[in-house]
N, C-alpha and C. Protein backbone atom coordinates (compact mmCIF):
# COMPACT_ATOMS: atom_id res chain seq x y z
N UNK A 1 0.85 -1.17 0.00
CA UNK A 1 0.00 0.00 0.00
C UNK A 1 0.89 1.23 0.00
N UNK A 2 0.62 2.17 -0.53
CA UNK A 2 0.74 3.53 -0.64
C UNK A 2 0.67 4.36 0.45
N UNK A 3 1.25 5.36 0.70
CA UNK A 3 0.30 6.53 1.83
C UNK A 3 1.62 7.67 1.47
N UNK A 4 0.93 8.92 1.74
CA UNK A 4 1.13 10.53 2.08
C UNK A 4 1.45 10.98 3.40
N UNK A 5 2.15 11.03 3.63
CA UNK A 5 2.04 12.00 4.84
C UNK A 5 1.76 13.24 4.81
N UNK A 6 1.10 14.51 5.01
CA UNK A 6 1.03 15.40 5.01
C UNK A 6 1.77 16.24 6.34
N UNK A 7 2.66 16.78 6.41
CA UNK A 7 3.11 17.44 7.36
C UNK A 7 2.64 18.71 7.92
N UNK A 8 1.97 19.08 8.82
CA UNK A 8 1.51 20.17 9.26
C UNK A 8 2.15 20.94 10.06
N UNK A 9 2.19 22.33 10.03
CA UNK A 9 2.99 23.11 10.25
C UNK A 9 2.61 23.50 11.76
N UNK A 10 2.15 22.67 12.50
CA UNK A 10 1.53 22.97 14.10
C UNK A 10 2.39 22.61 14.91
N UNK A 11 3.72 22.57 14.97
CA UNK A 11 4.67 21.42 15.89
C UNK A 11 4.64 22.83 16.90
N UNK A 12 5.15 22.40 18.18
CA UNK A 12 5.30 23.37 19.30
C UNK A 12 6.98 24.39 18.71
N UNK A 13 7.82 23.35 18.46
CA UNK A 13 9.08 24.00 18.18
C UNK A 13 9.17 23.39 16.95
N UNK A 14 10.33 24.34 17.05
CA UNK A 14 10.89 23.39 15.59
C UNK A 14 11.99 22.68 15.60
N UNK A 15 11.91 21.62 15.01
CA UNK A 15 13.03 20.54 14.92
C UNK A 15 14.32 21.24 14.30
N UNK A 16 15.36 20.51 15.03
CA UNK A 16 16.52 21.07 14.54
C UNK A 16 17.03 20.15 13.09
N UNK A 17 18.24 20.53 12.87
CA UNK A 17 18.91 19.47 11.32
C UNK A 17 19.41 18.21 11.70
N UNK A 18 19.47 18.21 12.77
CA UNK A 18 20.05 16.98 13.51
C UNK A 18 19.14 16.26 13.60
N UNK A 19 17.97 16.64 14.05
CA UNK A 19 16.55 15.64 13.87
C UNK A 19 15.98 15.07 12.46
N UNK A 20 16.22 15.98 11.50
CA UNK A 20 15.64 15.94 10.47
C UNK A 20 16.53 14.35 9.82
N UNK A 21 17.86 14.84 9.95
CA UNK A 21 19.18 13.86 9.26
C UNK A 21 18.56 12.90 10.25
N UNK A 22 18.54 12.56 11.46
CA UNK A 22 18.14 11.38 12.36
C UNK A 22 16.93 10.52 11.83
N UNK A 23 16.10 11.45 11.41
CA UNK A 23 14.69 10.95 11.01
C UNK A 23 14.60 10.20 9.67
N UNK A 24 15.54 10.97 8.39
CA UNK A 24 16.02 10.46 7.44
C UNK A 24 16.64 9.57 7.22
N UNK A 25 17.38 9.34 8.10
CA UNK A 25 18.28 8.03 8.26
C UNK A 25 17.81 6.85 8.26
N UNK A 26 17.10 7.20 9.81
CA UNK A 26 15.81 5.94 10.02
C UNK A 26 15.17 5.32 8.57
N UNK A 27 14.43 6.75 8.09
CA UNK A 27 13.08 6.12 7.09
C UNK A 27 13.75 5.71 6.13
N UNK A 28 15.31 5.51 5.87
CA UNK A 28 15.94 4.92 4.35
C UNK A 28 16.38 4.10 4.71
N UNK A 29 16.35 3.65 6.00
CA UNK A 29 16.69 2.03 6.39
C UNK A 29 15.92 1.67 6.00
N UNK A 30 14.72 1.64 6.93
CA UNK A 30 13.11 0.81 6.18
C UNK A 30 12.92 0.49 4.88
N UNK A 31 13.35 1.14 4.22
CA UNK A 31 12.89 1.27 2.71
C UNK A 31 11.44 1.45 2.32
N UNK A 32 11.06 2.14 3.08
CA UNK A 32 9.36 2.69 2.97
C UNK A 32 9.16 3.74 2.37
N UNK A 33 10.72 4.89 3.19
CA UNK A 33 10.22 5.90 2.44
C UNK A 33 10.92 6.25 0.86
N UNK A 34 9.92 6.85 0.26
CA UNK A 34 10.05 7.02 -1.25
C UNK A 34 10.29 8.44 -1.62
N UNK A 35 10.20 9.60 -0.63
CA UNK A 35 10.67 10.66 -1.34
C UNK A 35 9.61 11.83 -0.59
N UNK A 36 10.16 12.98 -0.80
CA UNK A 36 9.19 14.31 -0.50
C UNK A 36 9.52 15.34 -0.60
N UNK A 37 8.98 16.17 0.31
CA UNK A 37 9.49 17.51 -0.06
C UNK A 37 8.58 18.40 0.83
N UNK A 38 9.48 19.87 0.73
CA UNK A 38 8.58 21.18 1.56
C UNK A 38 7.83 21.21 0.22
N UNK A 39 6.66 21.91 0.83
CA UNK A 39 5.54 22.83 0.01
C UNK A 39 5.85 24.19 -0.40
N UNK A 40 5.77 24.67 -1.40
CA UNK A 40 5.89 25.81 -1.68
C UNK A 40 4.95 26.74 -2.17
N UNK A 41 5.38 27.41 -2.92
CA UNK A 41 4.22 28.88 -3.18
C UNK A 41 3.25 27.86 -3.95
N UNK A 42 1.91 28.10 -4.02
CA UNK A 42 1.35 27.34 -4.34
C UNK A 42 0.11 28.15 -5.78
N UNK A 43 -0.05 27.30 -6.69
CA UNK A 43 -0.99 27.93 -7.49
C UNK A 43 -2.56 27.61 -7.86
N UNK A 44 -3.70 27.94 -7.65
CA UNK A 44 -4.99 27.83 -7.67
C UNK A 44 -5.77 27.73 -9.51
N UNK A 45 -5.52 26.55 -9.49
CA UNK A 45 -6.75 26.39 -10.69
C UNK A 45 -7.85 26.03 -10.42
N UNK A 46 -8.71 26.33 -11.69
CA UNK A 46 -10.43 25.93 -11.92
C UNK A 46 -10.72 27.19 -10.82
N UNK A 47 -12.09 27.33 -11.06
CA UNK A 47 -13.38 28.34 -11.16
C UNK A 47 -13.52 28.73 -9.44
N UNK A 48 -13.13 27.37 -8.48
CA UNK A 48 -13.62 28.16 -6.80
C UNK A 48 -13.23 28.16 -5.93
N UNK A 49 -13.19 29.10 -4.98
CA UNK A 49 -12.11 29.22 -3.60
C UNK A 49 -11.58 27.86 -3.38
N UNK A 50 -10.72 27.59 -2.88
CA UNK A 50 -10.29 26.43 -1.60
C UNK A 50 -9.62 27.08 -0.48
N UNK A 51 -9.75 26.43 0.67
CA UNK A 51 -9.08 26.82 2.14
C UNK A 51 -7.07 26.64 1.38
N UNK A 52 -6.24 27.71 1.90
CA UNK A 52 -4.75 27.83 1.67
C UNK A 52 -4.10 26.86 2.08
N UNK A 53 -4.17 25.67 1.83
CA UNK A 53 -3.43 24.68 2.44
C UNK A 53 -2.26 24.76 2.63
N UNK A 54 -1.38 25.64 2.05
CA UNK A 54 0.24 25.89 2.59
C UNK A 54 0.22 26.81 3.64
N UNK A 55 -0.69 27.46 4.33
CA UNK A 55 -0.89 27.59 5.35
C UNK A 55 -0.66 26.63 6.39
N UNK A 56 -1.78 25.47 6.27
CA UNK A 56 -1.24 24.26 7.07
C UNK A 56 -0.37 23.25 7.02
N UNK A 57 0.30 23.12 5.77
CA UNK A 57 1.05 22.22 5.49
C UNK A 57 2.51 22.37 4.68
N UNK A 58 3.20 22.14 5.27
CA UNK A 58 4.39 22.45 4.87
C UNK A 58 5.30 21.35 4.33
N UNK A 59 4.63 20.42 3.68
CA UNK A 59 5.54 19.11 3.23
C UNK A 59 4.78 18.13 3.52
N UNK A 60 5.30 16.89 2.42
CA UNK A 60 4.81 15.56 2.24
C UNK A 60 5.83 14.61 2.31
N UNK A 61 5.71 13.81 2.48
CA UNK A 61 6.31 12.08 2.88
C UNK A 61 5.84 11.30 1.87
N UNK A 62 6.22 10.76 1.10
CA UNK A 62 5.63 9.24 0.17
C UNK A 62 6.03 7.97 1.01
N UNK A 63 4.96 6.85 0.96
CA UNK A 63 5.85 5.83 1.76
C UNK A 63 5.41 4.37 1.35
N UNK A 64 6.04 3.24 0.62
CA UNK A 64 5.06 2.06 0.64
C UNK A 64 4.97 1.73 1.92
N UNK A 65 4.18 0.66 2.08
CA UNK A 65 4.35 -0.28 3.06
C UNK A 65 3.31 -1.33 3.05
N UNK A 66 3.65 -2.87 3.70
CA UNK A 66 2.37 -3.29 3.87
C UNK A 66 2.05 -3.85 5.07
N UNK A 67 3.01 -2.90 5.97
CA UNK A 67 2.46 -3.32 7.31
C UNK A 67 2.67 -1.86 8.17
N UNK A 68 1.28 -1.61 8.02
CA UNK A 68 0.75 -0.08 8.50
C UNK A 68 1.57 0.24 9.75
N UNK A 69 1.35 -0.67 10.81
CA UNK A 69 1.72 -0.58 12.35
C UNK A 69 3.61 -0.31 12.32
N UNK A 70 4.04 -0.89 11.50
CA UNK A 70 5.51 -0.30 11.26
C UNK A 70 5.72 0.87 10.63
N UNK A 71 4.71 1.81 9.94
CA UNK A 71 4.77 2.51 9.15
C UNK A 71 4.79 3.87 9.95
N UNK A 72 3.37 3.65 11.06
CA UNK A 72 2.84 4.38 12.23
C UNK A 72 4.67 4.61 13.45
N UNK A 73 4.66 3.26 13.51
CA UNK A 73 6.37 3.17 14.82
C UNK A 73 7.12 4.14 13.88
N UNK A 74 7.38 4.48 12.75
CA UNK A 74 8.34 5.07 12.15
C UNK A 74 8.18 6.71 12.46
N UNK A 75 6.76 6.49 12.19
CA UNK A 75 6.58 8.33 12.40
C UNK A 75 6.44 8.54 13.73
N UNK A 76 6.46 8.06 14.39
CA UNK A 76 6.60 8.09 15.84
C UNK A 76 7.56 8.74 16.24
N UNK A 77 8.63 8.46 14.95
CA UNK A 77 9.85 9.29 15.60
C UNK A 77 9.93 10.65 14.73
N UNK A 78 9.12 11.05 13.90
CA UNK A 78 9.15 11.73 13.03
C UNK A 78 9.49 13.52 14.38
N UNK A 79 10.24 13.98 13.71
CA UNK A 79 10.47 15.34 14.34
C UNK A 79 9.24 15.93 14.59
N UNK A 80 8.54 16.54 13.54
CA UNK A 80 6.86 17.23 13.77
C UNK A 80 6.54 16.73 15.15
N UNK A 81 6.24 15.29 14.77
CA UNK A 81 5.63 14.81 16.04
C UNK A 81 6.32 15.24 17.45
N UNK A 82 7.65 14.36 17.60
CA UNK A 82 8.22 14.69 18.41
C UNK A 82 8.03 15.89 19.10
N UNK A 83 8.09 16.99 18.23
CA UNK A 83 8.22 18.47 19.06
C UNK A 83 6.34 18.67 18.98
N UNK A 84 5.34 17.97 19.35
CA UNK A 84 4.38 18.24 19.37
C UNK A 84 2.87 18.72 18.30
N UNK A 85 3.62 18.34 16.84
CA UNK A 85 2.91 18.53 15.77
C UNK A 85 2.01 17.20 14.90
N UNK A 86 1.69 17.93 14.72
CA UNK A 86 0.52 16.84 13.57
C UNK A 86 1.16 16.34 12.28
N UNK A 87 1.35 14.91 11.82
CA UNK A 87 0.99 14.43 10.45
C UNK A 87 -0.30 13.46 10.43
N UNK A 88 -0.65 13.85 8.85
CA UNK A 88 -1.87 13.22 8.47
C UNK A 88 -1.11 11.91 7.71
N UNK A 89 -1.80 11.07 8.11
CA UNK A 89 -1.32 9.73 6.95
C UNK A 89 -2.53 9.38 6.33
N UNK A 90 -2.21 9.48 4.94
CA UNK A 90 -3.85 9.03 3.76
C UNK A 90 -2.78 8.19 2.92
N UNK A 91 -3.64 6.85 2.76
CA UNK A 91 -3.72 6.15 2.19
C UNK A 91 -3.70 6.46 0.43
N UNK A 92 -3.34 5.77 0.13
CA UNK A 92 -3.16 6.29 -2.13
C UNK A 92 -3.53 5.13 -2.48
N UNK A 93 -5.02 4.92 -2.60
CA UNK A 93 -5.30 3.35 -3.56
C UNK A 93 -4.51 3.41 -5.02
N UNK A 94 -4.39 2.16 -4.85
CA UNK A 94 -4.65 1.21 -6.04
C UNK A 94 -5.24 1.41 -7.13
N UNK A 95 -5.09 1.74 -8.45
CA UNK A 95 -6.14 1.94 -9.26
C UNK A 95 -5.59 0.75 -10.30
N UNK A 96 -6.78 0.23 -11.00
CA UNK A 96 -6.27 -0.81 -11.73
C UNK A 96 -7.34 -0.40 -13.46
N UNK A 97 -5.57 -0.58 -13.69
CA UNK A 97 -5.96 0.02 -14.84
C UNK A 97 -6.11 -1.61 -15.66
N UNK A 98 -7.55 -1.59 -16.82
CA UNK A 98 -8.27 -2.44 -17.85
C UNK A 98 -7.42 -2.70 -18.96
């Protein structure tokens, strides 16, 4: 399975580089994680408002896995968290293409 992390920009402090490299380290042992990035300036298509999500979110996580509960122990150590912040983990089905 697939999943996102969405990183939210609510942590109490902010993690230092030492956490970040610590955290990185970890998730490329696993081999779960697949890649990400900060959010940046962001651009609005089609016709109607949406809420500013780079407001709340400041970066994503890609990650396989197929055993969720190891996936969860990993971000456990994730910095955000650590210093008191939120990630969202959503799932990315499967689409099967005919």
């Amino acid at each position: 399975m697939q999943y996102i992390a969405l990183i939210h920009k609510n942590a109490d402090t902010t993690p230092t580089s030492a956490e970040w490299n610590h955290f990185f380290k970890l998730a490329a042992e696993t081999s779960m994680f697949q890649g990400g990035s900060e959010v940046g300036v962001r651009r609005v298509l089609g016709y109607k408002e949406v809420p500013d999500t780079t407001k709340r979110v400041g970066g994503y996580m890609r990650f396989d896995s197929e055993d969720l509960d190891r996936l969860v122990e990993l971000l456990d150590e994730h910095p955000v968290i650590k210093h008191g912040g939120t990630i969202e983990l959503c799932e990315m089905p499967e689409t099967n293409e005919d």
